[in-house]
PDB file of N, CA and C in Angstrom:
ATOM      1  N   UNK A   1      22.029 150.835 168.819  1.00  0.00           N
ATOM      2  CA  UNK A   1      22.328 149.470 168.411  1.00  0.00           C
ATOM      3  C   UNK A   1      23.602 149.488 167.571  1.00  0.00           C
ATOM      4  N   UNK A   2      24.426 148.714 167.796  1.00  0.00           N
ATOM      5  CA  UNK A   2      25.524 148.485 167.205  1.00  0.00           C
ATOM      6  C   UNK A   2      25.890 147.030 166.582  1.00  0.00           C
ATOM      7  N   UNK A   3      26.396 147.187 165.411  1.00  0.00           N
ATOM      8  CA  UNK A   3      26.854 146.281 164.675  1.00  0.00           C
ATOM      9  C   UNK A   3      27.679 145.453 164.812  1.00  0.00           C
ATOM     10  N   UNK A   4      27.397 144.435 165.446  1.00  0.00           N
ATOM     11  CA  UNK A   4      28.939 143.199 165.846  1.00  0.00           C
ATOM     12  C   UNK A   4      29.201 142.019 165.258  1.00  0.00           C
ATOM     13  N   UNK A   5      28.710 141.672 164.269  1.00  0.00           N
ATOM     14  CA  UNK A   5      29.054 140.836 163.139  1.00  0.00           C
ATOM     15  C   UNK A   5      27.888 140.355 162.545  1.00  0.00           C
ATOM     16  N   UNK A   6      28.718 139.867 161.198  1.00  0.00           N
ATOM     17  CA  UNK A   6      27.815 139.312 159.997  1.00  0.00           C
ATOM     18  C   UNK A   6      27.959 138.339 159.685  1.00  0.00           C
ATOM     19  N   UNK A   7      26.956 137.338 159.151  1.00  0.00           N
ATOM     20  CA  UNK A   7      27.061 135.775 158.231  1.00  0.00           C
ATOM     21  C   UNK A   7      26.259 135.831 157.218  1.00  0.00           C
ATOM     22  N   UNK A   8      26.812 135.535 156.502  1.00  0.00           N
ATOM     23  CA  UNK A   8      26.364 135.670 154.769  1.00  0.00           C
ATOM     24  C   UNK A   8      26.473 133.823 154.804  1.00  0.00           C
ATOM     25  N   UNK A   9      25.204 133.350 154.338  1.00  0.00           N
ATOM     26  CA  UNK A   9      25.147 131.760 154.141  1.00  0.00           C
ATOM     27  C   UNK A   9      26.205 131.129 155.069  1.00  0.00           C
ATOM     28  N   UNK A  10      25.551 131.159 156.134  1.00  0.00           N
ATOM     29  CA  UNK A  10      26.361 130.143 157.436  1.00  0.00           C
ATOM     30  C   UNK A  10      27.986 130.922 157.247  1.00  0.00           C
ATOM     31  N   UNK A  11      28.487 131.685 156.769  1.00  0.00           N
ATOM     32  CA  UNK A  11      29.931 132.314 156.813  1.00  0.00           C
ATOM     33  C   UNK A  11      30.154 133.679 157.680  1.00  0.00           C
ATOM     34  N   UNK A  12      30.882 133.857 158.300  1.00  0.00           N
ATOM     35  CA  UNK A  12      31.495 135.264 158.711  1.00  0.00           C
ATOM     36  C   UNK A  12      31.589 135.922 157.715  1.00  0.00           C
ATOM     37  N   UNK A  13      31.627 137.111 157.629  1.00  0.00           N
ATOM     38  CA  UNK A  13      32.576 138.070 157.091  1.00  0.00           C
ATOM     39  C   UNK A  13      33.729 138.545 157.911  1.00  0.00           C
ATOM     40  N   UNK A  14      34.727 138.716 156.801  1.00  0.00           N
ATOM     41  CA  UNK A  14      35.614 139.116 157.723  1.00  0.00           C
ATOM     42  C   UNK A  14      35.712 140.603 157.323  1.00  0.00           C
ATOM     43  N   UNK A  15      35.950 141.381 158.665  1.00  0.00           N
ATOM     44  CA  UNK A  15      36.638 142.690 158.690  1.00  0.00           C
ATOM     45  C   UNK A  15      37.766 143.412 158.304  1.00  0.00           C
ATOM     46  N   UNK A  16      37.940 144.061 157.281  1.00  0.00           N
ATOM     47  CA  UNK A  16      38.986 144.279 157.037  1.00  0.00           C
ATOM     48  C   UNK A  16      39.849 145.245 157.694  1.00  0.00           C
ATOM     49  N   UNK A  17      38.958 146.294 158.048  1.00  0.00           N
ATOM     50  CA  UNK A  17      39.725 147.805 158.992  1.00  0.00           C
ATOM     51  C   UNK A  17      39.383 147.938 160.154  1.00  0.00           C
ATOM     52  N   UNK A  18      37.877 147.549 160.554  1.00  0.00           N
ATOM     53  CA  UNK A  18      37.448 147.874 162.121  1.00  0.00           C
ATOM     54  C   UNK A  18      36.421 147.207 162.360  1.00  0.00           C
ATOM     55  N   UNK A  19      36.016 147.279 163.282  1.00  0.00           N
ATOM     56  CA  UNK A  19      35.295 146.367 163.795  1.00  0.00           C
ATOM     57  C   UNK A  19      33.821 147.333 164.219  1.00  0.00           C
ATOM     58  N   UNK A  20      34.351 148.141 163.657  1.00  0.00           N
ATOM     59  CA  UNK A  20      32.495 149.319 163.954  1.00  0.00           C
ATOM     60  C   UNK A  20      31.640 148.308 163.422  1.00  0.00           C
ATOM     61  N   UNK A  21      30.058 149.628 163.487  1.00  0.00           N
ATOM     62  CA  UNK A  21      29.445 149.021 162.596  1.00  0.00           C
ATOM     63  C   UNK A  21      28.919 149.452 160.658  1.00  0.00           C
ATOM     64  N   UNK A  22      30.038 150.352 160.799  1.00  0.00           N
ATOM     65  CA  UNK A  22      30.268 150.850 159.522  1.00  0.00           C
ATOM     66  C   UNK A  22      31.450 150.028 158.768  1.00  0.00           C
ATOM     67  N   UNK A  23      32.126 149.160 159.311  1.00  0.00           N
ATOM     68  CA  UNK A  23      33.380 148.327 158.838  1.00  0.00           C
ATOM     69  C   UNK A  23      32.716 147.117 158.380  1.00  0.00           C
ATOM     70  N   UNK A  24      31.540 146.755 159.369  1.00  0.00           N
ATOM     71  CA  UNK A  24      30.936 145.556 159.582  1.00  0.00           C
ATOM     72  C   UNK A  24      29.809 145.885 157.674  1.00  0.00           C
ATOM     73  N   UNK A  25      29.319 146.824 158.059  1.00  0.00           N
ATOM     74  CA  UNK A  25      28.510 147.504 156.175  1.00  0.00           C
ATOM     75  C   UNK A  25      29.385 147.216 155.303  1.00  0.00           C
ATOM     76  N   UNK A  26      30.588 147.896 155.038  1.00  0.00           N
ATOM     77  CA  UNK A  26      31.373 147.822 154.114  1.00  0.00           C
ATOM     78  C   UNK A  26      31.377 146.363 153.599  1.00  0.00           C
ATOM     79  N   UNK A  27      32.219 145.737 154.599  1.00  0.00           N
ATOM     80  CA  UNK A  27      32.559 144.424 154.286  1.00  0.00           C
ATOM     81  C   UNK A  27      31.165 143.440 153.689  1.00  0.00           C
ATOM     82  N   UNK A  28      30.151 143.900 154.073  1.00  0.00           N
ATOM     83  CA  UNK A  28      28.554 143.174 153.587  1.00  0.00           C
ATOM     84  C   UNK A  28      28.515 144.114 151.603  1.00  0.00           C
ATOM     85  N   UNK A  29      28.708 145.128 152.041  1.00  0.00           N
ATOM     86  CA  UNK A  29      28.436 145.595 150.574  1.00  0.00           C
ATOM     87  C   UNK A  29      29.499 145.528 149.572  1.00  0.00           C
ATOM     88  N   UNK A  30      31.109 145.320 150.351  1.00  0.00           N
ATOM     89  CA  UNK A  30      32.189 144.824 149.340  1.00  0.00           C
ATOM     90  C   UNK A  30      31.759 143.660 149.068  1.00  0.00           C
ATOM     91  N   UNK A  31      31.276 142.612 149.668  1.00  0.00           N
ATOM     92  CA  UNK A  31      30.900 141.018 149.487  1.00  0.00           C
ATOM     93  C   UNK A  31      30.443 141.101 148.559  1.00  0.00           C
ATOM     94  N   UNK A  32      28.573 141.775 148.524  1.00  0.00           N
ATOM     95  CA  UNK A  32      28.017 141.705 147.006  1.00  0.00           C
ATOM     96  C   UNK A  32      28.393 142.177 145.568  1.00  0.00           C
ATOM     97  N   UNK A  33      29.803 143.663 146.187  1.00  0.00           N
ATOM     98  CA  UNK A  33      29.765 143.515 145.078  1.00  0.00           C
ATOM     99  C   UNK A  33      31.111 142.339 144.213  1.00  0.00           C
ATOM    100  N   UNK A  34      32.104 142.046 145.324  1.00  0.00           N
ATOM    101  CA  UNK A  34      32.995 140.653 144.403  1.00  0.00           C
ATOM    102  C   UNK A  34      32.089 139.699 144.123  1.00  0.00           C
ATOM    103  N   UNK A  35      30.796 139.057 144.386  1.00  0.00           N
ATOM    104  CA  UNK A  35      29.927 138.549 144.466  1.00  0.00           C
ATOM    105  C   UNK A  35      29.174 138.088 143.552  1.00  0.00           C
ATOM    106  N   UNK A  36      28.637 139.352 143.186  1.00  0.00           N
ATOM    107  CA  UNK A  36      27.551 139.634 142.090  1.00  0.00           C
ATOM    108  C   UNK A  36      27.653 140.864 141.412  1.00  0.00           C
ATOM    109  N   UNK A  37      27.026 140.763 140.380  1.00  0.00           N
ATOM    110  CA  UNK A  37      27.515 141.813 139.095  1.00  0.00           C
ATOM    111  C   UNK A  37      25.962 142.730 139.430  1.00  0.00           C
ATOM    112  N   UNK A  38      26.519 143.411 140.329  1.00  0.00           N
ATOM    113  CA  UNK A  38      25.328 144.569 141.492  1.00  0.00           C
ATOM    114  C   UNK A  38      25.382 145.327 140.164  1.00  0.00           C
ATOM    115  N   UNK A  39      25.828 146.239 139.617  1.00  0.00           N
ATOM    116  CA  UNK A  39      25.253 147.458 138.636  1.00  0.00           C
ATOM    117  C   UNK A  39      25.199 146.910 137.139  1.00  0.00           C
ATOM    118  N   UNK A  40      25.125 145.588 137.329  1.00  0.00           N
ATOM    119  CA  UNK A  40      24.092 144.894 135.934  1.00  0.00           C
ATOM    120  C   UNK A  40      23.630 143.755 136.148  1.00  0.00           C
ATOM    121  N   UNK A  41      22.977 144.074 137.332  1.00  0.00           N
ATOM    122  CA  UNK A  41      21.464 143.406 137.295  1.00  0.00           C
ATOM    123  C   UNK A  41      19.877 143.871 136.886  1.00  0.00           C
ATOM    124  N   UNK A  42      19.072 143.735 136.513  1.00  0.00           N
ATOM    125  CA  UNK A  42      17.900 144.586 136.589  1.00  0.00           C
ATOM    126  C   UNK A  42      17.139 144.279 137.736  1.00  0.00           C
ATOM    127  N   UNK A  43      17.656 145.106 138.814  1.00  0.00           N
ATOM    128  CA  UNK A  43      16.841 145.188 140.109  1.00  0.00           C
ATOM    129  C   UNK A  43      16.918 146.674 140.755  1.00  0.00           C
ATOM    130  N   UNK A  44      15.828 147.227 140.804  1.00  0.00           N
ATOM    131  CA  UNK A  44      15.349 148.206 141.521  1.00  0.00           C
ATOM    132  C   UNK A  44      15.828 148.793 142.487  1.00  0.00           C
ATOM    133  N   UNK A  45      16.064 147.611 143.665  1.00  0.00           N
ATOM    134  CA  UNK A  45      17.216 147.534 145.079  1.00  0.00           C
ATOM    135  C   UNK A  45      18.680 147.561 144.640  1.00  0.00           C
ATOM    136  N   UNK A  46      19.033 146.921 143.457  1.00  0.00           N
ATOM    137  CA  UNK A  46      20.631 147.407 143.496  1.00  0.00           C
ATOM    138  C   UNK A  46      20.633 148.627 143.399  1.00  0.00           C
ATOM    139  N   UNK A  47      19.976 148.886 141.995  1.00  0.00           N
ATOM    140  CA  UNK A  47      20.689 150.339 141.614  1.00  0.00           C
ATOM    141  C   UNK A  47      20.652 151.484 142.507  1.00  0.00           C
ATOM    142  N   UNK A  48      19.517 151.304 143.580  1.00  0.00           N
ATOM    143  CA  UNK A  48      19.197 152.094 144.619  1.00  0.00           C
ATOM    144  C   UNK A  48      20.663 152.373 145.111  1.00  0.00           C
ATOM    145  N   UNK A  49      21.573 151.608 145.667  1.00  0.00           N
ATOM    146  CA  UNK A  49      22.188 151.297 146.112  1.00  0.00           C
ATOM    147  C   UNK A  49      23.365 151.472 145.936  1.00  0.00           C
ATOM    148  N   UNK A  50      23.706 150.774 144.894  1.00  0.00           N
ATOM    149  CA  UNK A  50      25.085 150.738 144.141  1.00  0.00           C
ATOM    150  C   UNK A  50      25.178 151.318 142.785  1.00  0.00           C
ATOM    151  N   UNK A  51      26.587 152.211 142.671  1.00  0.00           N
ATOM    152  CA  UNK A  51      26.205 153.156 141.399  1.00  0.00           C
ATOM    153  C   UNK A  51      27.661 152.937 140.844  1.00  0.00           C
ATOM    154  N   UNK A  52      27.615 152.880 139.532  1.00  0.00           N
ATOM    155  CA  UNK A  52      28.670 153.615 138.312  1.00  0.00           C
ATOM    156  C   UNK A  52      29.887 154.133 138.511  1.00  0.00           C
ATOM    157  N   UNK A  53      29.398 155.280 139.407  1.00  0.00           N
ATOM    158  CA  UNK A  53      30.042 156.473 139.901  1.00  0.00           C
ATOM    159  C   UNK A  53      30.302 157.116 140.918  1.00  0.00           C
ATOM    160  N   UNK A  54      31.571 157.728 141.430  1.00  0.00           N
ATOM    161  CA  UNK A  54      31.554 158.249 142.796  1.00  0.00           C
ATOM    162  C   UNK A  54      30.376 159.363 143.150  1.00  0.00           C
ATOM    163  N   UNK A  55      30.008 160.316 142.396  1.00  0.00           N
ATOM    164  CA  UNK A  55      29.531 161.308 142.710  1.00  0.00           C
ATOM    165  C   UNK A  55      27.946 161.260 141.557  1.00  0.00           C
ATOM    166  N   UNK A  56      27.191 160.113 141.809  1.00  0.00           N
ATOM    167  CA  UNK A  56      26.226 160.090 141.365  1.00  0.00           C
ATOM    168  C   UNK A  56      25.039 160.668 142.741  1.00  0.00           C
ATOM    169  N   UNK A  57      24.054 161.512 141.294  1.00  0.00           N
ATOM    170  CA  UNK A  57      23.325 162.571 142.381  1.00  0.00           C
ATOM    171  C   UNK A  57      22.811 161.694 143.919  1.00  0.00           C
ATOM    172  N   UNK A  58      22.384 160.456 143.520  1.00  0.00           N
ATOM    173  CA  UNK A  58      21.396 160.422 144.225  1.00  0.00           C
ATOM    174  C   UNK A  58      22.200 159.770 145.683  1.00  0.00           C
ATOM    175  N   UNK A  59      23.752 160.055 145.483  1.00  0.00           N
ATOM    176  CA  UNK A  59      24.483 159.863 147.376  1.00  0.00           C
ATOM    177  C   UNK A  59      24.071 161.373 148.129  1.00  0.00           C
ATOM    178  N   UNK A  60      23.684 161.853 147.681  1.00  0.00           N
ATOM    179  CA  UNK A  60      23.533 163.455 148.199  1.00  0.00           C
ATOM    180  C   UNK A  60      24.577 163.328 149.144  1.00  0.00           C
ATOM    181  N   UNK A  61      23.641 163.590 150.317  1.00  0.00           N
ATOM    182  CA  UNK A  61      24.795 164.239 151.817  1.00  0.00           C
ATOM    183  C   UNK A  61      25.649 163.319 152.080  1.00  0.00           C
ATOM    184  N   UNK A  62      25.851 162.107 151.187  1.00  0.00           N
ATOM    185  CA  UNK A  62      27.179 161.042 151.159  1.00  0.00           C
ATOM    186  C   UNK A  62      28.346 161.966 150.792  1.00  0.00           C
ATOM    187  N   UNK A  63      27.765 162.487 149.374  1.00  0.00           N
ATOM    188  CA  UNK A  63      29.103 163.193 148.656  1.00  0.00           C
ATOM    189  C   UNK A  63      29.372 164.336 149.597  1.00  0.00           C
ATOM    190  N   UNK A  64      28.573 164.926 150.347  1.00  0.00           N
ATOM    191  CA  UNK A  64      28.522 166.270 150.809  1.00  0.00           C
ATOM    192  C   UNK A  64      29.565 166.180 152.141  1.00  0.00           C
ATOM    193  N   UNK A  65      29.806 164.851 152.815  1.00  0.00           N
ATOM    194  CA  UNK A  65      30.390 164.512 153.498  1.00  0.00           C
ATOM    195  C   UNK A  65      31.294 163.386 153.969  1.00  0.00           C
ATOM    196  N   UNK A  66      31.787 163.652 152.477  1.00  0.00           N
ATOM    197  CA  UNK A  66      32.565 162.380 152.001  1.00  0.00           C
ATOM    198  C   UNK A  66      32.380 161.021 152.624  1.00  0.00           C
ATOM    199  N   UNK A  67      31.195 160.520 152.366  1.00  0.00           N
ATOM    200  CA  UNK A  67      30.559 159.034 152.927  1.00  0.00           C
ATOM    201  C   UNK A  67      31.036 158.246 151.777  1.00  0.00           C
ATOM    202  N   UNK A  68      31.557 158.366 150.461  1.00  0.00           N
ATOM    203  CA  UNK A  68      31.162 157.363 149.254  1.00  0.00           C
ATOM    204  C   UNK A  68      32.331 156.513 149.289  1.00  0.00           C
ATOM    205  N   UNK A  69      32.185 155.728 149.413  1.00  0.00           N
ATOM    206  CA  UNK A  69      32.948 154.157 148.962  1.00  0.00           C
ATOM    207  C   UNK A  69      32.976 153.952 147.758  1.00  0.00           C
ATOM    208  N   UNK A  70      34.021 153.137 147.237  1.00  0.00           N
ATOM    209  CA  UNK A  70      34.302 152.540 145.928  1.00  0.00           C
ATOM    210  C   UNK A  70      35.339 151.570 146.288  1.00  0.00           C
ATOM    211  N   UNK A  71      34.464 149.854 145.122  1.00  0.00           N
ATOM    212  CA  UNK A  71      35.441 149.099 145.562  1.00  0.00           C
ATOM    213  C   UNK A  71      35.190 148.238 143.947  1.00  0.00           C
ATOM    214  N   UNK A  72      36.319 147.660 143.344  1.00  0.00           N
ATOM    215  CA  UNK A  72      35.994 147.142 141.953  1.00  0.00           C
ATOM    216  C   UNK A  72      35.322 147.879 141.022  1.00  0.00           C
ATOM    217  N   UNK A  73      35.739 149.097 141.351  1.00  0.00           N
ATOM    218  CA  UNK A  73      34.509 150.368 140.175  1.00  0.00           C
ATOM    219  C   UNK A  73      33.502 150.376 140.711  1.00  0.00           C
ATOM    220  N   UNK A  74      32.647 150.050 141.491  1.00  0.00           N
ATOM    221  CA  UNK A  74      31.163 150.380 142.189  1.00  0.00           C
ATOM    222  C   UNK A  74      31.305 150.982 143.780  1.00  0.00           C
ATOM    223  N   UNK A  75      30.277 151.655 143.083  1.00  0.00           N
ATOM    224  CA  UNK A  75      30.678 152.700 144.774  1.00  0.00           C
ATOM    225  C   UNK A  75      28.801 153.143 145.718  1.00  0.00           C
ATOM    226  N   UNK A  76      29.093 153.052 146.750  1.00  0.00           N
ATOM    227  CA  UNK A  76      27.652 153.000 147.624  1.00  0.00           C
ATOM    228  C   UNK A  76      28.179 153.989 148.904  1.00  0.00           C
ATOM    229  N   UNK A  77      27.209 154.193 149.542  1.00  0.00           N
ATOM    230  CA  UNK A  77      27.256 155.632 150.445  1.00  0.00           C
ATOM    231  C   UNK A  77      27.008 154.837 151.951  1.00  0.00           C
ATOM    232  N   UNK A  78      27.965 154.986 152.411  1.00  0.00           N
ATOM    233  CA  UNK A  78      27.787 154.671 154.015  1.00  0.00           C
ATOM    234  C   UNK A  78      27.363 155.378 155.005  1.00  0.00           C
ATOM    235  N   UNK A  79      26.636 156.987 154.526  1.00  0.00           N
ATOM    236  CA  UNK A  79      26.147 157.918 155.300  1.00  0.00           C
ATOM    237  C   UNK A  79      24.663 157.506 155.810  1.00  0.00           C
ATOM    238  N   UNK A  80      24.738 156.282 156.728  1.00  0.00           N
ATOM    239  CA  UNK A  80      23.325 156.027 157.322  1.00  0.00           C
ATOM    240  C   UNK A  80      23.333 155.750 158.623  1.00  0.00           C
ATOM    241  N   UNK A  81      22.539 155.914 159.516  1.00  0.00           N
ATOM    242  CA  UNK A  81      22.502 155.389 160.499  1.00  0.00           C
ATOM    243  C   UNK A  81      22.325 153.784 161.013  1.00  0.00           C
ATOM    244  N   UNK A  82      22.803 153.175 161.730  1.00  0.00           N
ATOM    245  CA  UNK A  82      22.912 151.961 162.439  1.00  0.00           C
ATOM    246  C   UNK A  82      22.280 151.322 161.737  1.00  0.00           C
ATOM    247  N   UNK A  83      20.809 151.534 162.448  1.00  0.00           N
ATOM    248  CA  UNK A  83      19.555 151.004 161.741  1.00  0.00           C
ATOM    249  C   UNK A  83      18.963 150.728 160.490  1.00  0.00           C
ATOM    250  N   UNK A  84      19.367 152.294 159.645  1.00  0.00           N
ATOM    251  CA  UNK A  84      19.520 151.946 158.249  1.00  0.00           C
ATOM    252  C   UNK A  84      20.301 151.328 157.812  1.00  0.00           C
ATOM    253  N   UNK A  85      21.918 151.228 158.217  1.00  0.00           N
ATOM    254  CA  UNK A  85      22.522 150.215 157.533  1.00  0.00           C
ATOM    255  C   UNK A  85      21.999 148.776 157.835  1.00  0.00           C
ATOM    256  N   UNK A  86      21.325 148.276 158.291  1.00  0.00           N
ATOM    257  CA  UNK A  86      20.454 147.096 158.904  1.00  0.00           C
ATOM    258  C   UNK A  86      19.574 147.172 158.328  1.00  0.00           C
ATOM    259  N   UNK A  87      18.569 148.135 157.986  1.00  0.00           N
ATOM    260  CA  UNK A  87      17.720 147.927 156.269  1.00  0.00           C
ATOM    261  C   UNK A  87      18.250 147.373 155.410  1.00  0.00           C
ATOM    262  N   UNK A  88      19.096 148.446 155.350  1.00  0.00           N
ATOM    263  CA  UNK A  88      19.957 148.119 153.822  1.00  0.00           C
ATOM    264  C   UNK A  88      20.557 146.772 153.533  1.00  0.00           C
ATOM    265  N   UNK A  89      21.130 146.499 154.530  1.00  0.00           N
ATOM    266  CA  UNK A  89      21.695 144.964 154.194  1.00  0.00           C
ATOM    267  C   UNK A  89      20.964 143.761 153.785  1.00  0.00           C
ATOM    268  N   UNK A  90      19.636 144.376 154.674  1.00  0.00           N
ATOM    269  CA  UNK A  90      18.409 143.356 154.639  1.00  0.00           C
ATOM    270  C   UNK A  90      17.891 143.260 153.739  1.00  0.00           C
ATOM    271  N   UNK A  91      17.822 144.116 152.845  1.00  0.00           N
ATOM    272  CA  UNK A  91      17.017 144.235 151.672  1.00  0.00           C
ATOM    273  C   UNK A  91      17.710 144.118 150.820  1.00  0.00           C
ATOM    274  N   UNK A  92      18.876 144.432 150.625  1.00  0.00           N
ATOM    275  CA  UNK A  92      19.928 143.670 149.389  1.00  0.00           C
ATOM    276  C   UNK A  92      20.094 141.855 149.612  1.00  0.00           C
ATOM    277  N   UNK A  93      20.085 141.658 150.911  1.00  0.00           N
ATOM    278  CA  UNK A  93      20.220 140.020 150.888  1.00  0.00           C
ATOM    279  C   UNK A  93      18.956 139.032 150.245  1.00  0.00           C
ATOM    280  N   UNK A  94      17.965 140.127 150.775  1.00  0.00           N
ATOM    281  CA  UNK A  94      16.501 139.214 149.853  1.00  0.00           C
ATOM    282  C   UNK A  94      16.748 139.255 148.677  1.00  0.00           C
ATOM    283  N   UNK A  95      17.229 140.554 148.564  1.00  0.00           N
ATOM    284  CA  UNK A  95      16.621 140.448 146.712  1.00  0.00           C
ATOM    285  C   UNK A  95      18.069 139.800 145.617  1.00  0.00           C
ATOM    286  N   UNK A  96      18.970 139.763 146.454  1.00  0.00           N
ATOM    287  CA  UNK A  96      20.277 138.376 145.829  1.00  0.00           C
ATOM    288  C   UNK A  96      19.814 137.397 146.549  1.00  0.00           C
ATOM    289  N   UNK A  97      19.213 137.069 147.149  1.00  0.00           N
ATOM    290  CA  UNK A  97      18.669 135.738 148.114  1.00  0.00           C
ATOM    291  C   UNK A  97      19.820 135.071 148.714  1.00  0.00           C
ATOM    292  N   UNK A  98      20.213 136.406 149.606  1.00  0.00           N
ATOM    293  CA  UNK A  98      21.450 135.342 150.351  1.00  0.00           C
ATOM    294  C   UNK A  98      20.331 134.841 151.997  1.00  0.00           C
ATOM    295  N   UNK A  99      21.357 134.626 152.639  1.00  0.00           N
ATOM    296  CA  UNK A  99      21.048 133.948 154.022  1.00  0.00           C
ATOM    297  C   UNK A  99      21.744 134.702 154.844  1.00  0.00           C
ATOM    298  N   UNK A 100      21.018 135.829 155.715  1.00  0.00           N
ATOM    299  CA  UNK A 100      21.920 137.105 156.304  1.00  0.00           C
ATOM    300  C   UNK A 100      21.915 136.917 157.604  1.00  0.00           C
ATOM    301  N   UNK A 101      22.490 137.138 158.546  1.00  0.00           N
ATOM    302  CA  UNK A 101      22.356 136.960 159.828  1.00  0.00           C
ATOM    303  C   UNK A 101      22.876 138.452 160.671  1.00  0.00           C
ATOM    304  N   UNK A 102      22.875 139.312 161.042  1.00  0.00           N
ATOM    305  CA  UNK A 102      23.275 140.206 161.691  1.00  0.00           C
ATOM    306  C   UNK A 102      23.115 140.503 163.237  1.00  0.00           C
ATOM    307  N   UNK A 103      24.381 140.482 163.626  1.00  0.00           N
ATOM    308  CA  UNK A 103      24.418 140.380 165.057  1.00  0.00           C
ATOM    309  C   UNK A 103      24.600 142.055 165.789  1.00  0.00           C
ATOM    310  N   UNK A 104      23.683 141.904 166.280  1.00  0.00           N
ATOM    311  CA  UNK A 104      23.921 143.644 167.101  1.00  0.00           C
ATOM    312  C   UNK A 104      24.043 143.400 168.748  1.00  0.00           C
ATOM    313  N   UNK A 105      24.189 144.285 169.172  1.00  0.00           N
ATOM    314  CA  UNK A 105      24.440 144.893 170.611  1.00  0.00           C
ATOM    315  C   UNK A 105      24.120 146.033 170.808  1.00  0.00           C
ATOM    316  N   UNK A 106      23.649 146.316 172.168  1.00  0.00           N
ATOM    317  CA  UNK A 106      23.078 147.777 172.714  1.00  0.00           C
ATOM    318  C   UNK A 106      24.310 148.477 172.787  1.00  0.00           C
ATOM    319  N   UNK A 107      24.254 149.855 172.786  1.00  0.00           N
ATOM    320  CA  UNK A 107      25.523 150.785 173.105  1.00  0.00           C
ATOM    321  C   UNK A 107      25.638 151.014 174.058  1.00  0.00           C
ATOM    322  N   UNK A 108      25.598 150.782 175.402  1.00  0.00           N
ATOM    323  CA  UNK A 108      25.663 150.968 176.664  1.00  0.00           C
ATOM    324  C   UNK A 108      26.671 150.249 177.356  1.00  0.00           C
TER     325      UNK A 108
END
């Protein structure tokens, strides 16, 4: 399954570098964080998520393979598969209570 666009409350996102579905993550997790003040909130799901620091323990095989992002000082690990990044989005949009829409396609 592949990632072919996003709507955050009836809006696109726009892409900034590619059109994967790792470009399509970024741009969902740069959103929250110009967005919302992700590493001072008290929620469970951010901090999971979004950290402080580039090389906080818990990116493991992010850092191990240079997955880590940083954007406005907060940085999150893009080392997941498809699907997980499709958790992930999902579960950060509930718990900021956005309105997520994610559009996929088969890889074939």
């Amino acid at each position: 399954m592949k990632i072919s666009g996003i709507m955050v409350n009836g809006m696109p996102l726009i892409i900034p570098d590619n059109s994967s579905s790792t470009g399509y993550f970024k741009a969902f997790m740069n959103y929250c964080i110009q967005n919302f003040p992700v590493t001072h909130l008290d929620s469970v799901i951010l901090n999971k998520y979004f950290k402080p620091e580039q090389n906080h323990p818990d990116f493991r095989q992010g850092i191990f393979y240079n997955r880590i992002i940083g954007f406005n000082g907060v940085f999150y690990s893009t080392y997941s598969n498809n699907e997980r990044k499709i958790l992930i989005m999902e579960t950060i949009a509930e718990d900021l209570g956005l309105n997520l829409r994610i559009i996929t396609r088969n890889n074939h």
